[in-house]
C-alpha atoms as a PDB file:
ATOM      1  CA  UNK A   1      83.995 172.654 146.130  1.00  0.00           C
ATOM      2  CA  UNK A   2      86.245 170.979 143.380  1.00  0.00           C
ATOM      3  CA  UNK A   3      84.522 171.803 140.345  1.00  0.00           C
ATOM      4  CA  UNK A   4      87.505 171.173 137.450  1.00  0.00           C
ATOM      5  CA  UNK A   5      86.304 167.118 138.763  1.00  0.00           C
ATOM      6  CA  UNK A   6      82.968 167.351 136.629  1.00  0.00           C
ATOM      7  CA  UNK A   7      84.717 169.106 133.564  1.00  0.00           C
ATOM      8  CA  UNK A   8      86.591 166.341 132.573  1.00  0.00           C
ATOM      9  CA  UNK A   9      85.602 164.018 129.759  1.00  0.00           C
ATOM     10  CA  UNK A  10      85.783 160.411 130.962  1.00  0.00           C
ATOM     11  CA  UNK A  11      87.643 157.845 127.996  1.00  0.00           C
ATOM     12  CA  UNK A  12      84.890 155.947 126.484  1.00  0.00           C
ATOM     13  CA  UNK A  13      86.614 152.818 124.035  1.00  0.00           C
ATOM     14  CA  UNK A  14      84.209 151.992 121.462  1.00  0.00           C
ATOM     15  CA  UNK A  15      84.127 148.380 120.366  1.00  0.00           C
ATOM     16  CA  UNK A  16      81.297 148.176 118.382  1.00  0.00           C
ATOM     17  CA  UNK A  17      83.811 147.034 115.704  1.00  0.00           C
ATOM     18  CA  UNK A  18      85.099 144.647 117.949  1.00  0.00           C
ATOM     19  CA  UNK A  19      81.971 142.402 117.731  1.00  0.00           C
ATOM     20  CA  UNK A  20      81.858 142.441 113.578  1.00  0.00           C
ATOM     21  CA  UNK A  21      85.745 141.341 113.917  1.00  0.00           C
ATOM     22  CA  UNK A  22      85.491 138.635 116.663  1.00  0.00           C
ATOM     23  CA  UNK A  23      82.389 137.331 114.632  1.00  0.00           C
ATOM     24  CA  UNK A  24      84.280 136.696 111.247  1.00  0.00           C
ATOM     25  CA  UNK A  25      87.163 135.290 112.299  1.00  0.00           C
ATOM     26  CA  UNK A  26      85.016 132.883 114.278  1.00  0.00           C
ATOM     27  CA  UNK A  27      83.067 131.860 111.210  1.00  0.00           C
ATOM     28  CA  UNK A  28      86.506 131.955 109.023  1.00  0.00           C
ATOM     29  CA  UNK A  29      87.698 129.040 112.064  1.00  0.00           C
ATOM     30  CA  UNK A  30      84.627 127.255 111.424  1.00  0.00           C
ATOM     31  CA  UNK A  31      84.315 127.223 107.669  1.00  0.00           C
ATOM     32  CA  UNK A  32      88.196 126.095 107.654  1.00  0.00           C
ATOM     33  CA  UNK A  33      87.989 123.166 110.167  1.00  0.00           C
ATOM     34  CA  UNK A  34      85.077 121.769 108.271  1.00  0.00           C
ATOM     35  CA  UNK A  35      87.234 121.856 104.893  1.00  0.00           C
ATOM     36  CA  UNK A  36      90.157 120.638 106.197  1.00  0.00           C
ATOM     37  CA  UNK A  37      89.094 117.074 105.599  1.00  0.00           C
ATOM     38  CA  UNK A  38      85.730 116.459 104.625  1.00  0.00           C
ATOM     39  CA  UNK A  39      86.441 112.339 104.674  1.00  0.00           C
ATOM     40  CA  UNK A  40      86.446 111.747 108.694  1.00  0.00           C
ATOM     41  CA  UNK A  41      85.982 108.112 110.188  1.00  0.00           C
ATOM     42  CA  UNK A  42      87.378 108.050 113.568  1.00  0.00           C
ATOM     43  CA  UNK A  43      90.365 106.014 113.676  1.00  0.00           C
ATOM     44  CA  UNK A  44      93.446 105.222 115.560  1.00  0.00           C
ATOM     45  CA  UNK A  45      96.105 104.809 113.238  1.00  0.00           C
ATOM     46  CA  UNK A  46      99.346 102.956 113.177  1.00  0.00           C
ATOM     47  CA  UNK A  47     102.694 104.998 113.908  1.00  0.00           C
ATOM     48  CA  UNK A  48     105.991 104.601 111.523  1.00  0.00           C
ATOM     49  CA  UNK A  49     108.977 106.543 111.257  1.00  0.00           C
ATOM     50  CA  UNK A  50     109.033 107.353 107.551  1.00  0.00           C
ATOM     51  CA  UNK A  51     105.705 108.754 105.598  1.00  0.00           C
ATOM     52  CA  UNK A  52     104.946 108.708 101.741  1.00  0.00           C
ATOM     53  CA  UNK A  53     103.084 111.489 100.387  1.00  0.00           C
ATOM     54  CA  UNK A  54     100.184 110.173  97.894  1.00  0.00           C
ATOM     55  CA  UNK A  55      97.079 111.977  96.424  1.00  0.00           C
ATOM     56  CA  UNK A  56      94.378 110.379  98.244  1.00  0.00           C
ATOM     57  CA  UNK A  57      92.019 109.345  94.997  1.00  0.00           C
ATOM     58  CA  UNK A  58      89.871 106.884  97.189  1.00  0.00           C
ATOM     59  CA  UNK A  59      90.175 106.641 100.929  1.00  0.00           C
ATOM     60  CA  UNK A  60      89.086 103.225 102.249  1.00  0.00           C
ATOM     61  CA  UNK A  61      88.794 103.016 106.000  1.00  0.00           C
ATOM     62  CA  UNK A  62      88.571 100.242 108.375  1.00  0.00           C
ATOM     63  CA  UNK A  63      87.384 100.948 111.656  1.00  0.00           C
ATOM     64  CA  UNK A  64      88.329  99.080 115.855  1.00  0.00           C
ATOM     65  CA  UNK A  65      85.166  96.618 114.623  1.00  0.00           C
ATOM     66  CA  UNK A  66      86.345  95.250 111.195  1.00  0.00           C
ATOM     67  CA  UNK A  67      83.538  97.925 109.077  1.00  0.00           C
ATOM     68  CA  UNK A  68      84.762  99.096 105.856  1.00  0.00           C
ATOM     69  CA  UNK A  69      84.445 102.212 104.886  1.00  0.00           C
ATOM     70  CA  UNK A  70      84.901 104.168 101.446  1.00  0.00           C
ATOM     71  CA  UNK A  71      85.033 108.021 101.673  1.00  0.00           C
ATOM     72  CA  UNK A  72      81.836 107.710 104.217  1.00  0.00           C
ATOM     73  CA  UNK A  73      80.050 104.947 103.372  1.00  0.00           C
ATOM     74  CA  UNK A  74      80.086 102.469 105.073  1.00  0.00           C
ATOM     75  CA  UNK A  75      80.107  98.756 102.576  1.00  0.00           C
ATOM     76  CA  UNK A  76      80.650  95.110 103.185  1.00  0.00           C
ATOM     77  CA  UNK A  77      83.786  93.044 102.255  1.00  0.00           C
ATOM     78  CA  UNK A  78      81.683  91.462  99.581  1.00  0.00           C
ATOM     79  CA  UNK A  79      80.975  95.004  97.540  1.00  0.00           C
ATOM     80  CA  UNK A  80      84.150  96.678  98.235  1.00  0.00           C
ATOM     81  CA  UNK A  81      85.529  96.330  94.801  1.00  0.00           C
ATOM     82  CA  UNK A  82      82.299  97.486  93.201  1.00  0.00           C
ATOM     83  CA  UNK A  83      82.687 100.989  95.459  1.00  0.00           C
ATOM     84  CA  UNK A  84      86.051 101.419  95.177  1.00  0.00           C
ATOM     85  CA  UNK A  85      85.218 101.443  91.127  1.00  0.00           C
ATOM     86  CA  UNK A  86      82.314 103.764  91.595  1.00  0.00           C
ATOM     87  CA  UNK A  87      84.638 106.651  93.410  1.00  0.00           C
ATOM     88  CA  UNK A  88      87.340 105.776  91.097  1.00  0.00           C
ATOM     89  CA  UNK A  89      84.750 106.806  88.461  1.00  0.00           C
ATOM     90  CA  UNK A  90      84.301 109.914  89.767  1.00  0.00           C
ATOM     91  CA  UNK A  91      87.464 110.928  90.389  1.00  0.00           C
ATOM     92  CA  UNK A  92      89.743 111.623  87.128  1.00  0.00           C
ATOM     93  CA  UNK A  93      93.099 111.588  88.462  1.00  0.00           C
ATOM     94  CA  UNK A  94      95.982 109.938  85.761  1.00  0.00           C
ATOM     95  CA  UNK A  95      97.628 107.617  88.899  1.00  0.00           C
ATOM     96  CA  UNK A  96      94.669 106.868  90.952  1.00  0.00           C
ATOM     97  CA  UNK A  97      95.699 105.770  94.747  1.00  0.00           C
ATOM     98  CA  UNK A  98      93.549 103.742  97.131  1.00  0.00           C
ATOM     99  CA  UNK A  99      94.289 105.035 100.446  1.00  0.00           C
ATOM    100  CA  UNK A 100      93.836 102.218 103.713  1.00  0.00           C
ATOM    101  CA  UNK A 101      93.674 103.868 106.703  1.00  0.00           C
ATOM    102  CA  UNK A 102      92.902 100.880 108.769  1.00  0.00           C
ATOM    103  CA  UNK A 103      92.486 101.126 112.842  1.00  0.00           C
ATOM    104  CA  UNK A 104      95.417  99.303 114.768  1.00  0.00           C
ATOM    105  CA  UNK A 105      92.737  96.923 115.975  1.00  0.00           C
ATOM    106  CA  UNK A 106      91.482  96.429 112.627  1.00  0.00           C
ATOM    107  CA  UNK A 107      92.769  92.686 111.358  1.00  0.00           C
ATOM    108  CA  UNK A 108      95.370  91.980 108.494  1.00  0.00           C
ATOM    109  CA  UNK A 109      92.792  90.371 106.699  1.00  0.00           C
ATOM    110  CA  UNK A 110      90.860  93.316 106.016  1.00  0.00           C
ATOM    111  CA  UNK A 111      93.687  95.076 105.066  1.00  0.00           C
ATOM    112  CA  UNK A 112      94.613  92.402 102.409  1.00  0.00           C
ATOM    113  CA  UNK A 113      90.679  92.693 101.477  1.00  0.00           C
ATOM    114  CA  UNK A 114      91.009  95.868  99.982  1.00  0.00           C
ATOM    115  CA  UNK A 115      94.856  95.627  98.855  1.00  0.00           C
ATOM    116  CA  UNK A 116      93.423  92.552  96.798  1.00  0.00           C
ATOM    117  CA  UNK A 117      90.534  94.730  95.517  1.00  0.00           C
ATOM    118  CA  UNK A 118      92.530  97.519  94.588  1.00  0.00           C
ATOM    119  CA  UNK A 119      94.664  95.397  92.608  1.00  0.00           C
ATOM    120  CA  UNK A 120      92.219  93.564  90.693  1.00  0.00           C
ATOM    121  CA  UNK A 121      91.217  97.241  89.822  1.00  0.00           C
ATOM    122  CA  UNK A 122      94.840  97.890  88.636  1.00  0.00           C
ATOM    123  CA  UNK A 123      95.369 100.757  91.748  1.00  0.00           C
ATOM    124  CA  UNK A 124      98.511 101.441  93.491  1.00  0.00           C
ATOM    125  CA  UNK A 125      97.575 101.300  97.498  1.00  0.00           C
ATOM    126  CA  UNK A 126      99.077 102.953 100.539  1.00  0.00           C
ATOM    127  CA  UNK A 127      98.739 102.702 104.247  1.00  0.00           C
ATOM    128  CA  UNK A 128      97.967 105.170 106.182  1.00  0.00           C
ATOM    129  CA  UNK A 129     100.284 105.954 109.039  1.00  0.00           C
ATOM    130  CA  UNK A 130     101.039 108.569 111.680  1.00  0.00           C
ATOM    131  CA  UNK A 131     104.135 109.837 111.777  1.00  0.00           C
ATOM    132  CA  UNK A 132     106.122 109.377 114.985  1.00  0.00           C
ATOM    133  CA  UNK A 133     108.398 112.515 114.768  1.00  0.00           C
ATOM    134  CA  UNK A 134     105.802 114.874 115.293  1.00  0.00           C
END
């Protein structure tokens, strides 16, 4: 009869902490990935080997079939100008940058669409890229 088996205390790991943990570190992942950039249109971008770093004042995007795009919202060719003006407005940076991130499908016309907005507006623009070296 071994009776010293039933005196022993068995380790018991409490991880009722655990949960609370595990919980806000999953809602600290979400709240971050849904700040980290709040303007999404999905796009395939051009590569280059050099980037410029600008403040992105108005982001104008032009999607695989030719739709323009400023922040969100989506706008013809026609009204670009008048939207660009509109988030300019809202915006009060002192060197305001128009932002193009046009797909590689997306034609040169387009692209010179909004360039020629953008400088009837008297705004510096830049192209979006993605950088090769990463």
């Amino acid at each position: 009869m071994n009776i010293r088996r039933h005196l022993r205390d068995e380790p018991h790991g409490h991880s009722s902490a655990l949960n609370d943990i595990l919980f806000i570190l999953l809602l600290f992942f979400l709240i971050i990935s849904t700040l980290a950039n709040p303007n999404v249109v999905k796009l395939s971008i051009p590569k280059a080997k050099s980037d410029t770093k600008a403040k992105q004042t108005v982001v104008v995007s032009i999607n695989d079939k030719q739709q323009f795009f400023v922040g969100t919202t989506g706008v013809g060719v026609d009204s670009l100008k008048q939207y660009i003006s509109g988030a300019l407005a809202k915006s009060q940076d002192a060197e305001p940058t128009v932002v193009i991130n046009a797909d590689k499908l997306a034609t040169a016309d387009n692209i010179v669409a909004v360039m020629r907005a953008a400088h009837d507006l008297n705004l510096r623009t830049v192209l979006a890229v993605d950088n090769n070296s990463r």
